[in-house]
N, C-alpha and C. Protein backbone atom coordinates (compact mmCIF):
# COMPACT_ATOMS: atom_id res chain seq x y z
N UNK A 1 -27.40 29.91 -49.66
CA UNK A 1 -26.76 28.61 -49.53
C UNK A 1 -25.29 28.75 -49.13
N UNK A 2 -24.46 29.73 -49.70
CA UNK A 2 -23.49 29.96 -49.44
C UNK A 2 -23.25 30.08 -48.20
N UNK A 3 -24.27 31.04 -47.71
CA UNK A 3 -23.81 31.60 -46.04
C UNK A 3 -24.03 30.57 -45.24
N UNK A 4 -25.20 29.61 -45.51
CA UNK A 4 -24.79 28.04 -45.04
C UNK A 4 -23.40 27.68 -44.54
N UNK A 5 -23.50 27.33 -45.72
CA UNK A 5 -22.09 26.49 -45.62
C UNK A 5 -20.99 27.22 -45.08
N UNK A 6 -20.69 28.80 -45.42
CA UNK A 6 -19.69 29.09 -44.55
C UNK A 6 -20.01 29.35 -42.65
N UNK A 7 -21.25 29.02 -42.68
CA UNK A 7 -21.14 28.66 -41.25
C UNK A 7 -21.32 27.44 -40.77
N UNK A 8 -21.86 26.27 -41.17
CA UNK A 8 -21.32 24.98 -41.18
C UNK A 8 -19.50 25.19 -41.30
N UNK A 9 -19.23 25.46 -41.80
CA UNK A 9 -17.62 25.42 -42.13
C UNK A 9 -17.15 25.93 -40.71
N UNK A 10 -17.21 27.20 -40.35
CA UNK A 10 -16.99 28.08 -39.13
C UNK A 10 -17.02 27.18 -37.84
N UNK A 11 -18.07 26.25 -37.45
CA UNK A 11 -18.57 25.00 -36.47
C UNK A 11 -18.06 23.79 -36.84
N UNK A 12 -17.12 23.48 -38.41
CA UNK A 12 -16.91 22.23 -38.44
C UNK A 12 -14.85 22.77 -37.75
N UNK A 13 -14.84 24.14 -38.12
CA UNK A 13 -13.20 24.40 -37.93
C UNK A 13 -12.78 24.44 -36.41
N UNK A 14 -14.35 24.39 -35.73
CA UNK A 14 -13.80 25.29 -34.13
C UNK A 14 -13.82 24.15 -33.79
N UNK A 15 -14.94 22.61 -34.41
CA UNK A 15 -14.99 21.11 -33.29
C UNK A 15 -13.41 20.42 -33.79
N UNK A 16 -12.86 20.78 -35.03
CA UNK A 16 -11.27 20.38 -35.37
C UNK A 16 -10.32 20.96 -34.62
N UNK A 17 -10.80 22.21 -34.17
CA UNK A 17 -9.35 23.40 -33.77
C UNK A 17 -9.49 23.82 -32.29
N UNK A 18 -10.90 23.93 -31.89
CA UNK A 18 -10.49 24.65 -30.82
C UNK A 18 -11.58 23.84 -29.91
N UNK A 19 -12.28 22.93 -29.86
CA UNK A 19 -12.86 22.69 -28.89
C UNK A 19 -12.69 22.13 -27.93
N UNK A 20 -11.48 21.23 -28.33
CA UNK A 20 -10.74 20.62 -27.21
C UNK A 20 -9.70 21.59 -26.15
N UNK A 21 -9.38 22.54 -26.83
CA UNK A 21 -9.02 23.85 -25.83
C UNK A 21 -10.01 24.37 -24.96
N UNK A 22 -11.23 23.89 -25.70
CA UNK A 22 -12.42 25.19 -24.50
C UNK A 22 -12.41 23.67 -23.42
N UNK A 23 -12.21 22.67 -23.80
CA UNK A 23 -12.53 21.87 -22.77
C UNK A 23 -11.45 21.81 -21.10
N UNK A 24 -10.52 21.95 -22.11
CA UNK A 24 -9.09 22.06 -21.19
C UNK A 24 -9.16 23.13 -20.20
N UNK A 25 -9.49 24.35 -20.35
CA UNK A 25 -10.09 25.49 -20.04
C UNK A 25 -11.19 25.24 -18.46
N UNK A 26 -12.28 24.51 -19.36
CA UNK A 26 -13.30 24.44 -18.43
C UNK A 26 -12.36 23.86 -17.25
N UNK A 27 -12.07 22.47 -17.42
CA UNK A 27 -11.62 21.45 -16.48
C UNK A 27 -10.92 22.12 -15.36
N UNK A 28 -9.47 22.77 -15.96
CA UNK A 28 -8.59 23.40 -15.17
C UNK A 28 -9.55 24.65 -14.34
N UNK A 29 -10.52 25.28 -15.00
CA UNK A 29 -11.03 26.45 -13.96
C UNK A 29 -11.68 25.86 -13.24
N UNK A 30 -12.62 24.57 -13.39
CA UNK A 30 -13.42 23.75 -12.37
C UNK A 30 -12.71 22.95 -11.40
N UNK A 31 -11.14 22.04 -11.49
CA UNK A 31 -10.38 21.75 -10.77
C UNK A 31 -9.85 22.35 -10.07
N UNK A 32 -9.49 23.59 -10.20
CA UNK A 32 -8.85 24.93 -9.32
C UNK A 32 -10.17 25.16 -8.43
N UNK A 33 -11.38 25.30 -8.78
CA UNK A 33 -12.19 26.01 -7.92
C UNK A 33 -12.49 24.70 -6.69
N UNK A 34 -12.33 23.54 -6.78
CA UNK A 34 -12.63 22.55 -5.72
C UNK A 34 -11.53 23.39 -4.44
N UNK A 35 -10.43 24.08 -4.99
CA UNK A 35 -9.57 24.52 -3.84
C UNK A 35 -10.11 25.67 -3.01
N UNK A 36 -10.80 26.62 -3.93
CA UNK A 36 -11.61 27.74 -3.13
C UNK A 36 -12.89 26.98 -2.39
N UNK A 37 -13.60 26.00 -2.78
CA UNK A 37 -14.98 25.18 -2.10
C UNK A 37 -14.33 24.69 -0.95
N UNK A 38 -12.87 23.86 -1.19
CA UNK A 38 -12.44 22.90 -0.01
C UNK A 38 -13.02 21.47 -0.19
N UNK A 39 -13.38 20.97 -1.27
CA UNK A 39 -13.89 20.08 -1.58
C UNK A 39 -14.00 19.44 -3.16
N UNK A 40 -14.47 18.74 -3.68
CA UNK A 40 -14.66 18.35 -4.48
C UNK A 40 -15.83 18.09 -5.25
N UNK A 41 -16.54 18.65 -6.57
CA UNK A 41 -18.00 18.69 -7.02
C UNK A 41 -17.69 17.86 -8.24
N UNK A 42 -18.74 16.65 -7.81
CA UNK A 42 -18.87 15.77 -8.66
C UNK A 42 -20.64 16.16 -9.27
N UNK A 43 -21.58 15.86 -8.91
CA UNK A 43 -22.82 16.56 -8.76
C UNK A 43 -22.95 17.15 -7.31
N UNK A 44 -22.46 17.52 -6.65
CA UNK A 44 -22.45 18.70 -5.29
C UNK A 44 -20.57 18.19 -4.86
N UNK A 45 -21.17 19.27 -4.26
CA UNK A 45 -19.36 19.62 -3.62
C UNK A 45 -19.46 18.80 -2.16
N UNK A 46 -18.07 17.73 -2.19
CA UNK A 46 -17.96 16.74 -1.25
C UNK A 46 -16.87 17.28 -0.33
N UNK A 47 -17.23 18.01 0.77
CA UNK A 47 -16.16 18.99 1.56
C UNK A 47 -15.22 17.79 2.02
N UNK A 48 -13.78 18.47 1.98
CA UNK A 48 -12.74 17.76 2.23
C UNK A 48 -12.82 17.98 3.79
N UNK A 49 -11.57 16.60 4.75
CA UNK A 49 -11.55 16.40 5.96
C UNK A 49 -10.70 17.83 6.19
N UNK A 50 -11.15 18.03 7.38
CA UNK A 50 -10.12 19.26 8.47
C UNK A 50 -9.28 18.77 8.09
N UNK A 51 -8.32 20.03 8.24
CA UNK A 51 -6.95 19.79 8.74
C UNK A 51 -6.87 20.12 10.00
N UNK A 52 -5.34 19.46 11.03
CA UNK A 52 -5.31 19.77 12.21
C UNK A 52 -5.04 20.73 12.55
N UNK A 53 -4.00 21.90 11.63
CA UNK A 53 -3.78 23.58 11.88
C UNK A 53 -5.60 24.35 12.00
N UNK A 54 -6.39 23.64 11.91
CA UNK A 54 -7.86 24.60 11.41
C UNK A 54 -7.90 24.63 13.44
N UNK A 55 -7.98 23.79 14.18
CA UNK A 55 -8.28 23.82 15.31
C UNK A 55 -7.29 24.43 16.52
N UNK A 56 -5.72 23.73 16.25
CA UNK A 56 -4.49 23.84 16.87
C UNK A 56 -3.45 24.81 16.44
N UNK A 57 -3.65 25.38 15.29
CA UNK A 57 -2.70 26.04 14.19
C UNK A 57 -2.49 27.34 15.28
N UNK A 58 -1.58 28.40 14.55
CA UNK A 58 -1.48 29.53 15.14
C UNK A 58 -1.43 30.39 14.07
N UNK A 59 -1.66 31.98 14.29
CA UNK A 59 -1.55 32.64 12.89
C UNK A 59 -2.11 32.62 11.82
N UNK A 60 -1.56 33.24 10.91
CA UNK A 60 -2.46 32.66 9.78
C UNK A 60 -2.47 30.91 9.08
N UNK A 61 -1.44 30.24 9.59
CA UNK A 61 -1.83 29.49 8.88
C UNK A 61 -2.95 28.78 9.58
N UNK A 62 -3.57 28.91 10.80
CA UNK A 62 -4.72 28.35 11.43
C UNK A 62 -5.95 28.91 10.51
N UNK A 63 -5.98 29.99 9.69
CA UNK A 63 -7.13 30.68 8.64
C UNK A 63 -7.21 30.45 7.25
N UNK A 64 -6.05 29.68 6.90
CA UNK A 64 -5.54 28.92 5.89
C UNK A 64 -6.59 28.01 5.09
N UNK A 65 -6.82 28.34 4.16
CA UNK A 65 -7.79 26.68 3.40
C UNK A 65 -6.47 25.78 3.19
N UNK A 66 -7.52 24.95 3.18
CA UNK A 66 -6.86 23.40 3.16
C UNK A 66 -6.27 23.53 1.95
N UNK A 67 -5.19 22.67 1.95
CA UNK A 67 -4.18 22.44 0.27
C UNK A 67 -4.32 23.45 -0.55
N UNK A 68 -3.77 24.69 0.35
CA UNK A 68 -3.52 25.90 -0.44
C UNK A 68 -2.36 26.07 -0.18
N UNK A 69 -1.41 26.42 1.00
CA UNK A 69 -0.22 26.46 1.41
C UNK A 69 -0.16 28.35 1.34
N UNK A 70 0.63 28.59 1.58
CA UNK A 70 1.42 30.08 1.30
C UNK A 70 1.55 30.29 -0.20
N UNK A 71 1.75 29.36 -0.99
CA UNK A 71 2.17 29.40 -2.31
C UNK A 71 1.02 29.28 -3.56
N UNK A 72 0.01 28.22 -3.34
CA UNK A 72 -1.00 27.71 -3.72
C UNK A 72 -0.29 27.19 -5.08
N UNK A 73 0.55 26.48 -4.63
CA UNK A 73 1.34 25.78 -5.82
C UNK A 73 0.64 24.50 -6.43
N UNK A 74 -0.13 23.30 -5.76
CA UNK A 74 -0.84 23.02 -6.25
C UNK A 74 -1.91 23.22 -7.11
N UNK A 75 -3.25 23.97 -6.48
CA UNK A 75 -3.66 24.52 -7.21
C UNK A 75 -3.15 25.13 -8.56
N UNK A 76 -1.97 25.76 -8.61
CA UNK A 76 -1.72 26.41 -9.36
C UNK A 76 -0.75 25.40 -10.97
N UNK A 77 -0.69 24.21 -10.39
CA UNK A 77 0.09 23.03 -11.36
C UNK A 77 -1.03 22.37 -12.00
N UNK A 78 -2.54 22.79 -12.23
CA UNK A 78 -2.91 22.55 -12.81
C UNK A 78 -3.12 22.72 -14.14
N UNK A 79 -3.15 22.04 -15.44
CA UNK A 79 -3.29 22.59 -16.93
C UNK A 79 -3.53 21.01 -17.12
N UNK A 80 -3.69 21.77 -18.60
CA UNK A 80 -4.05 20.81 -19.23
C UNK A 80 -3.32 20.70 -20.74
N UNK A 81 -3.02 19.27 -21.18
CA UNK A 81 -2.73 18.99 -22.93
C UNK A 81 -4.28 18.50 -23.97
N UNK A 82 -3.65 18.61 -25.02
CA UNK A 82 -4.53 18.06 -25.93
C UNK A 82 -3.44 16.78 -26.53
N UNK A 83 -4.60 15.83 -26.69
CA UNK A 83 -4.07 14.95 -26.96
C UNK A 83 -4.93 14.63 -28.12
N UNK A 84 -4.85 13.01 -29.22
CA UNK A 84 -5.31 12.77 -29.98
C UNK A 84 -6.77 12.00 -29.69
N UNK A 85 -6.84 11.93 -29.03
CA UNK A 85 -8.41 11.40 -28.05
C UNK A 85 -9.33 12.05 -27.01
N UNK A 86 -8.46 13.54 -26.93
CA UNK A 86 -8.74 14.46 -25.92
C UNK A 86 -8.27 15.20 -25.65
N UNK A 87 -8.47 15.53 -24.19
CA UNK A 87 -7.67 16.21 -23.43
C UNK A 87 -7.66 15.60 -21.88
N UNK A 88 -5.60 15.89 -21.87
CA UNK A 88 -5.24 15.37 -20.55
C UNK A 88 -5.00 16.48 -19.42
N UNK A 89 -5.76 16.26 -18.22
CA UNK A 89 -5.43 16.95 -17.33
C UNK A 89 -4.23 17.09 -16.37
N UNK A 90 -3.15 18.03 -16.39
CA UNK A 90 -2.19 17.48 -15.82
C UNK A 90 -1.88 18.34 -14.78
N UNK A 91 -0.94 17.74 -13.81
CA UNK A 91 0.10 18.67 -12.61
C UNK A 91 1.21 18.37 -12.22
N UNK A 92 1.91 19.43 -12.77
CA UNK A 92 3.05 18.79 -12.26
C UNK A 92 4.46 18.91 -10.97
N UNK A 93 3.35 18.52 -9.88
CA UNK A 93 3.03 18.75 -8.74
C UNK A 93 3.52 17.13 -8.05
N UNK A 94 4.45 16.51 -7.76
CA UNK A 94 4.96 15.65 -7.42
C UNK A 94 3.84 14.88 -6.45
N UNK A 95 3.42 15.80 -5.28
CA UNK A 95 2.33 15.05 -4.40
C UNK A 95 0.84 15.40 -4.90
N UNK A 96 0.62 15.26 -5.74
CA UNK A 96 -0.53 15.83 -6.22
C UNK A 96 -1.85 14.31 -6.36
N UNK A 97 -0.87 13.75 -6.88
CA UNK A 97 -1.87 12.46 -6.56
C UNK A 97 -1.87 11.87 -5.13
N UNK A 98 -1.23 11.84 -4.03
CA UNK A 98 -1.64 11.29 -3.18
C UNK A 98 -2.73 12.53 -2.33
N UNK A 99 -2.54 13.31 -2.55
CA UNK A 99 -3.71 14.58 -2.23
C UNK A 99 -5.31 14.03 -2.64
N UNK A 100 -4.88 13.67 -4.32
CA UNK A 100 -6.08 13.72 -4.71
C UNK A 100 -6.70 11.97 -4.25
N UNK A 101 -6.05 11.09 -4.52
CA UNK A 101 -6.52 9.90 -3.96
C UNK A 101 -6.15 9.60 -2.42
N UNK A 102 -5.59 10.14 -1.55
CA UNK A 102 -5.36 9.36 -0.22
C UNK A 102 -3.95 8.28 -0.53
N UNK A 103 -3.52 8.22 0.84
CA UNK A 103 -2.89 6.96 0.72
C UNK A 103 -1.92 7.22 2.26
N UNK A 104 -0.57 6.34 1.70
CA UNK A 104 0.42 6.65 2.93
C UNK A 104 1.33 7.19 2.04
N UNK A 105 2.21 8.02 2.84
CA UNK A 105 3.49 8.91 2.20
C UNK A 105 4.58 8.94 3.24
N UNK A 106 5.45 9.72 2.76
CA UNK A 106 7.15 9.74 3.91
C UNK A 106 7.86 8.91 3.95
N UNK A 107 8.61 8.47 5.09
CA UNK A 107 9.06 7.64 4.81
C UNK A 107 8.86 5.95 5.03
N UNK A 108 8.92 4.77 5.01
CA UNK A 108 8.22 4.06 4.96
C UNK A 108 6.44 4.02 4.97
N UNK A 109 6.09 4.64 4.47
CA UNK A 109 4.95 4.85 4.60
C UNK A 109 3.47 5.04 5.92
N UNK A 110 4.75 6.02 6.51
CA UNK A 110 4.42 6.21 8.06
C UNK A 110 3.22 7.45 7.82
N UNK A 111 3.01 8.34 7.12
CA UNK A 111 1.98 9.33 6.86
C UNK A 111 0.98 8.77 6.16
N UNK A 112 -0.39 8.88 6.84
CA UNK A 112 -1.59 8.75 6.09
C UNK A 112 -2.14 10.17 6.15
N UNK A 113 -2.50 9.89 4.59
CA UNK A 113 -3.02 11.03 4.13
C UNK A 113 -3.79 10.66 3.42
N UNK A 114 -5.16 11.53 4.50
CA UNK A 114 -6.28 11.44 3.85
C UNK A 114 -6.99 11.88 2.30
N UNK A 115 -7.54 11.79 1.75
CA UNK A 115 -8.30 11.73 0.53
C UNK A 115 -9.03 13.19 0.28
N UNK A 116 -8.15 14.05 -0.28
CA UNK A 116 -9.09 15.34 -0.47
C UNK A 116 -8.98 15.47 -2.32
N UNK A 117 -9.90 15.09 -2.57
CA UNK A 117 -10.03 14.91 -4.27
C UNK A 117 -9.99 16.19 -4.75
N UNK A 118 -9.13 16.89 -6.12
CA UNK A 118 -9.63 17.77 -6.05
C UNK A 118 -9.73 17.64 -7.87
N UNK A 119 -9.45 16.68 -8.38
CA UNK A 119 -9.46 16.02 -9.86
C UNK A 119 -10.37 15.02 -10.23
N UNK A 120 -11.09 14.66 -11.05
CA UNK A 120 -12.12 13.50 -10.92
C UNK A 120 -13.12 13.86 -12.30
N UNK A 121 -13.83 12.53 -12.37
CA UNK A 121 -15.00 12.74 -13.08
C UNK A 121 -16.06 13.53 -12.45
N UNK A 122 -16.80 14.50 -12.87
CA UNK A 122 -17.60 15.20 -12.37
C UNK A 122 -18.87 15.63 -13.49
N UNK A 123 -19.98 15.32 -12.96
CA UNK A 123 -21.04 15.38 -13.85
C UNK A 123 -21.42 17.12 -13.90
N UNK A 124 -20.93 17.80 -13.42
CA UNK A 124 -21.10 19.20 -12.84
C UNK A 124 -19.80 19.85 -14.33
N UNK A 125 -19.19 19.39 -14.08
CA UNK A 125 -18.15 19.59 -14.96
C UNK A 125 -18.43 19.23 -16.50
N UNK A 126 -19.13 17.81 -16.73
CA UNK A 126 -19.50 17.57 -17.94
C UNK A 126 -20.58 18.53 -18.63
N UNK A 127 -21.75 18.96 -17.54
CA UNK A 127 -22.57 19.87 -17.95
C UNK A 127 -21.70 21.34 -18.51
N UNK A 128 -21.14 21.81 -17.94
CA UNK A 128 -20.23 23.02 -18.01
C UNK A 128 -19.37 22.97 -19.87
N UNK A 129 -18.79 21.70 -19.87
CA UNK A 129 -18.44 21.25 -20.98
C UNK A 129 -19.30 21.94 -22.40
N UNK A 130 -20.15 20.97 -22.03
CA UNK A 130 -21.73 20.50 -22.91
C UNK A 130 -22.46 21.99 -23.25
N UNK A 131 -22.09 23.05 -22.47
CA UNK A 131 -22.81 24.45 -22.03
C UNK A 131 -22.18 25.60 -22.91
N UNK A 132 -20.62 25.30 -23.07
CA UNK A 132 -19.73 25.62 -23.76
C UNK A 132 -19.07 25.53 -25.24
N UNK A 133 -19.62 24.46 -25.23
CA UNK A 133 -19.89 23.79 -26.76
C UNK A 133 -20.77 24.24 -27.40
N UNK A 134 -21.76 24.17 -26.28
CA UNK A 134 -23.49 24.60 -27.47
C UNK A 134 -23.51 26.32 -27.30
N UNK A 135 -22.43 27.18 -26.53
CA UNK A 135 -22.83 28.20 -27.15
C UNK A 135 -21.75 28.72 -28.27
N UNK A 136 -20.47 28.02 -28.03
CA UNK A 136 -19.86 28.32 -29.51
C UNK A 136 -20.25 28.27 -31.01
N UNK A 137 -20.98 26.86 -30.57
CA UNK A 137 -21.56 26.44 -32.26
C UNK A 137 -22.47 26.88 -32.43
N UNK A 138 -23.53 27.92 -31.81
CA UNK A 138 -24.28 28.76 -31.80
C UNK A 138 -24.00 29.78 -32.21
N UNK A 139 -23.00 30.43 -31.36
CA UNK A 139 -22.08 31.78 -32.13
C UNK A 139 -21.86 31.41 -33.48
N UNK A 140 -21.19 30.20 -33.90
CA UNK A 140 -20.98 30.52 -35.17
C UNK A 140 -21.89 29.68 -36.40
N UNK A 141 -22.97 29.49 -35.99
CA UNK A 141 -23.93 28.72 -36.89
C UNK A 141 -25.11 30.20 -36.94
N UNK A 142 -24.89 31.07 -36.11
CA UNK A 142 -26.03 32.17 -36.01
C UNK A 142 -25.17 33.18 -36.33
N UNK A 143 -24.07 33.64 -36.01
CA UNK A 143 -23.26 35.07 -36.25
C UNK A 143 -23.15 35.17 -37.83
């Protein structure tokens, strides 16, 4: 009975302490990887539009993935907080939302820029979640 409960205990400390970290985790490695796809996976990966360097470019940046840059600073402003309801995905990446939703940018809003999502609800992602969960509390309801 004992060993019960200290593993009930073990699965009640990791859904208080740490599960919202494994989630943060998942998100940010699944949001980063839409940049290696070039697209976005909600249930399949929704390839983002060309860019015009892919056809006209010179050098490397004509071999370039899209919204990677030299730096891959985007990509790389991804993380995440825990919050009291969750976890928030963040970047702090000034153009990062008009990347991810589209819109106009510059000055008067003379640049359209198209819509390459690379943040979102994703059912691909929730599974991954859900996958992660059930083998922790496994580890420690069986170890």
């Amino acid at each position: 009975m004992q060993d019960l409960q200290r593993k009930i205990h073990r699965a009640m400390e990791y859904l208080k302490a740490d599960v919202k970290k494994d989630m943060g985790i998942q998100a940010v490695n699944h949001f980063r990887k839409s940049f290696r796809d070039e697209g976005f996976t909600d249930r399949n990966v929704s390839k983002w539009k060309a860019v015009k360097r892919s056809s006209n470019g010179k050098g490397a940046a004509r071999g370039r993935k899209i919204l990677t840059g030299e730096t891959k600073q985007l990509a790389d402003s991804i993380g995440y907080r825990v919050s009291p309801r969750g976890v928030v995905i963040t970047s702090g990446v000034v153009y990062a939302k008009i990347h991810n939703e589209g819109g106009s940018a510059g000055r008067n809003g003379a640049s359209k820029i198209p819509q390459r999502q690379f943040m979102g609800k994703s059912a691909v992602l929730n599974r991954l979640i859900a996958r992660e969960i059930q083998r922790e509390l496994n580890r420690r309801l069986n170890g």
